[in-house]
Protein backbone atom coordinates (compact mmCIF):
# COMPACT_ATOMS: atom_id res chain seq x y z
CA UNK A 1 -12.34 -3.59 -7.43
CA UNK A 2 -10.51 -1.57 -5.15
CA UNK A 3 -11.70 -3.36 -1.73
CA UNK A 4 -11.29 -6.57 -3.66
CA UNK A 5 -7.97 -5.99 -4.52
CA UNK A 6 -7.28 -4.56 -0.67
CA UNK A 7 -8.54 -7.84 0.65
CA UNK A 8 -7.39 -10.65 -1.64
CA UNK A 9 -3.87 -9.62 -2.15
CA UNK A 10 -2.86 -7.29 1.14
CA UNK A 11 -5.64 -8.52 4.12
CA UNK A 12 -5.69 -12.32 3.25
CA UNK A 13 -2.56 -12.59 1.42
CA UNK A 14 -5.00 -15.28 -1.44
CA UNK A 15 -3.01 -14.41 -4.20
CA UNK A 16 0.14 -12.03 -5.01
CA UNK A 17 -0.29 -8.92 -6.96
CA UNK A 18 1.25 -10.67 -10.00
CA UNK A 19 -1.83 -13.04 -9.91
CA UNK A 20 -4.47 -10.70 -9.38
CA UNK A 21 -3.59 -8.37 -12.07
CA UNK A 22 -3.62 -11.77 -14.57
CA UNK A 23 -6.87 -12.48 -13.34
CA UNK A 24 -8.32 -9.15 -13.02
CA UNK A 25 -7.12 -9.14 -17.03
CA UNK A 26 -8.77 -11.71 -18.14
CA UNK A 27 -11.71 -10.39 -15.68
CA UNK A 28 -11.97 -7.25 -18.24
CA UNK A 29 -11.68 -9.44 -21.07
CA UNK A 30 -15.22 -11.83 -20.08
CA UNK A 31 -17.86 -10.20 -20.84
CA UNK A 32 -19.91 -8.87 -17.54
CA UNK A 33 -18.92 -6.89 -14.83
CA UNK A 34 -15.26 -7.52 -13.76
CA UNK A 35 -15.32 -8.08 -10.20
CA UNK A 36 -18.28 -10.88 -10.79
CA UNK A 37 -16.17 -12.39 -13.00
CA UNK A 38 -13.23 -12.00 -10.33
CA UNK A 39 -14.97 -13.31 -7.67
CA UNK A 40 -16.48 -16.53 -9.83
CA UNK A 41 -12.58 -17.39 -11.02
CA UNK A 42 -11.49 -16.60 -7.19
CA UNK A 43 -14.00 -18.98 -5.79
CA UNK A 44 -13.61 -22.03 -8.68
CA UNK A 45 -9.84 -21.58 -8.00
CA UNK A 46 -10.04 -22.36 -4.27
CA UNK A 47 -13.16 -24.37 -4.23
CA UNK A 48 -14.09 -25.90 -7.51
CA UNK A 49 -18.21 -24.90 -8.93
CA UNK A 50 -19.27 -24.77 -5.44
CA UNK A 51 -16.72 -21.95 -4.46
CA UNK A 52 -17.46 -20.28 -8.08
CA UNK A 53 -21.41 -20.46 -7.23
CA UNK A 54 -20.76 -19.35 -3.50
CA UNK A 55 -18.69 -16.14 -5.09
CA UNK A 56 -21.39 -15.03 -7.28
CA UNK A 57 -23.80 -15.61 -4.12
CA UNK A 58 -22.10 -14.08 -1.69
CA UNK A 59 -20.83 -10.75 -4.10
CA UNK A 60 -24.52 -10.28 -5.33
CA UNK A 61 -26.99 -10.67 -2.90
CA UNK A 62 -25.91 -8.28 -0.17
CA UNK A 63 -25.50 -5.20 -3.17
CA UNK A 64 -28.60 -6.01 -4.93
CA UNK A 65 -30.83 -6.09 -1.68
CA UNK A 66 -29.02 -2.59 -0.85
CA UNK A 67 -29.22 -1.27 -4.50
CA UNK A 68 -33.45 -1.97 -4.58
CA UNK A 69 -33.69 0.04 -0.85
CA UNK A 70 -31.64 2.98 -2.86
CA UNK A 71 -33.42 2.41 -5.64
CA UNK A 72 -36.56 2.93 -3.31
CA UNK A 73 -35.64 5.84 -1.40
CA UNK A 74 -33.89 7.80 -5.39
CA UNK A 75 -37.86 7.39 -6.27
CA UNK A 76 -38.92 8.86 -3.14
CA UNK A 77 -36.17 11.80 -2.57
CA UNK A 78 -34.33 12.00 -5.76
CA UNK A 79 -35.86 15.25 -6.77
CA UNK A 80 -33.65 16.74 -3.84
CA UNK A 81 -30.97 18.97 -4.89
CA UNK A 82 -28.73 17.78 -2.03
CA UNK A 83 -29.07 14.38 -3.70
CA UNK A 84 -27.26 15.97 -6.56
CA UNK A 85 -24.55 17.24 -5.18
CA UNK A 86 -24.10 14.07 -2.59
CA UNK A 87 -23.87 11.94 -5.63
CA UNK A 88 -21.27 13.90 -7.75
CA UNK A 89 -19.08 13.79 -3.97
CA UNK A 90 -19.26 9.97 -4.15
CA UNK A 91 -18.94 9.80 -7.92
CA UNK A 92 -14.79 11.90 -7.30
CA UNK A 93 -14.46 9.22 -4.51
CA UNK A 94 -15.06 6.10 -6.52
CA UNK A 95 -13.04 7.54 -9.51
CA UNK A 96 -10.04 8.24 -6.65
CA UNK A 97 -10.32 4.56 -5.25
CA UNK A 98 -10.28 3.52 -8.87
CA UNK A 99 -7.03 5.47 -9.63
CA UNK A 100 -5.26 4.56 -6.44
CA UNK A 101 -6.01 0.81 -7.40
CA UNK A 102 -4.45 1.05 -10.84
CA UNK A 103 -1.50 2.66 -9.35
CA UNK A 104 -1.08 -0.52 -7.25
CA UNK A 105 -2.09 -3.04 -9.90
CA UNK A 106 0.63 -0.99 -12.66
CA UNK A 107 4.16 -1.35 -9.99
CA UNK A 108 4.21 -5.21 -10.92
CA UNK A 109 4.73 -3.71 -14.77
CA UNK A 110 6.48 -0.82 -14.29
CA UNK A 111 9.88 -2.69 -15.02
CA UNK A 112 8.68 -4.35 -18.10
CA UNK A 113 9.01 -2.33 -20.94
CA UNK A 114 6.85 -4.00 -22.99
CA UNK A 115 3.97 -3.97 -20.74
CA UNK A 116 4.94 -0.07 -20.34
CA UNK A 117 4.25 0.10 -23.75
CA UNK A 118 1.17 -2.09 -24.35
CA UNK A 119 -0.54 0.13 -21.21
CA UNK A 120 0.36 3.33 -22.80
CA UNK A 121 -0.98 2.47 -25.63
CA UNK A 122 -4.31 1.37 -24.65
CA UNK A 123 -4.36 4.40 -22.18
CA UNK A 124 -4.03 6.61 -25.60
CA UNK A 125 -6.86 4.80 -27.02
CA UNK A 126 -9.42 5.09 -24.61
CA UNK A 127 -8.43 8.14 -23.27
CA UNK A 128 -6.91 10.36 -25.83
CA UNK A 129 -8.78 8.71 -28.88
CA UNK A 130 -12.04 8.00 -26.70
CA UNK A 131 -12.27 4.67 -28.90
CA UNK A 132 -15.00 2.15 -27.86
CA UNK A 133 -13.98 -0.75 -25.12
CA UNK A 134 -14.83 -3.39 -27.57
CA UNK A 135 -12.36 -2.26 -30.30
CA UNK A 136 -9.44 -1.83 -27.78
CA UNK A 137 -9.70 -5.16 -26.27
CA UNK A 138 -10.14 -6.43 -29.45
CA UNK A 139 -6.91 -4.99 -30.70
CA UNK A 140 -4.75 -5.02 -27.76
CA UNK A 141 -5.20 -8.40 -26.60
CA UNK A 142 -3.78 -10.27 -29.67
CA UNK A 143 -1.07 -7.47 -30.30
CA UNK A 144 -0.30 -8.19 -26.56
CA UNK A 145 -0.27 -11.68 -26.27
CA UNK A 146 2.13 -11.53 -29.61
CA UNK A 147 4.28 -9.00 -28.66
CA UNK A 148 4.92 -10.53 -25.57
CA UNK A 149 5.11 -14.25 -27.22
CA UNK A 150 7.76 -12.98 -29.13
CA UNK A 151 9.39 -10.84 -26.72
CA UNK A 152 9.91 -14.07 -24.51
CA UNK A 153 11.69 -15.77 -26.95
């Protein structure tokens, strides 16, 4: 999500970061993994089922030819010890790009109390209460569409 996020909305300038938060929330609210379901809503935006089809192509080919030669050479040299260690270095670099990128995506909100609110929240329920993805979304998104429904008016 990170490089996604680096090349829709600052490299090619496709949408603002007011639209790809919206779709990167309703992303997380599909089931599946969010940047597929990025990419898919990217490409039918721009190019109908073709450019939704050509998304899902292009994101998943490349990583799942490169995942089955890792796959491969774990089975071969995972045993390693070096392996170990190599993976918990790229495991603090993934969870940094991830942090930086919800920086980014939370400036849009950071003016809008409500939203303030509603992210503080679910931050306190997954984090704090460690409560189950399912059960947040399932509770957040109505409260948040409501709250903010009414908070428009």
């Amino acid at each position: 999500m990170p490089w996604a996020r680096l090349m829709i909305v600052e490299e090619r300038g496709w949408l603002d970061e007011a639209a790809f938060v919206n779709l990167v929330s309703l992303s997380q609210l599909l089931p599946g993994p969010n940047i597929v379901n990025l990419s898919v809503m990217l490409g039918r935006r721009f190019a109908g089922i073709s450019g939704a089809l050509a998304a899902l192509g292009g994101l998943m080919i490349a990583p799942l030819t490169i995942v089955l030669c890792l796959g491969a050479l774990y089975q071969r040299f995972g045993q390693l010890p070096q392996l170990n260690h190599m993976f918990g270095n790229v495991a603090a670099a993934a969870a940094g790009l991830i942090l930086a990128t919800a920086v980014k995506m939370a400036r849009p909100q950071i003016n809008r109390p409500l939203s303030v609110l509603i992210a503080g929240v679910t931050f306190a329920g997954a984090a704090v209460l460690r409560l189950p993805v399912l059960v947040i979304v399932l509770a957040m998104a109505p409260i948040s569409i409501l709250l903010h429904t009414r908070w428009s008016k």
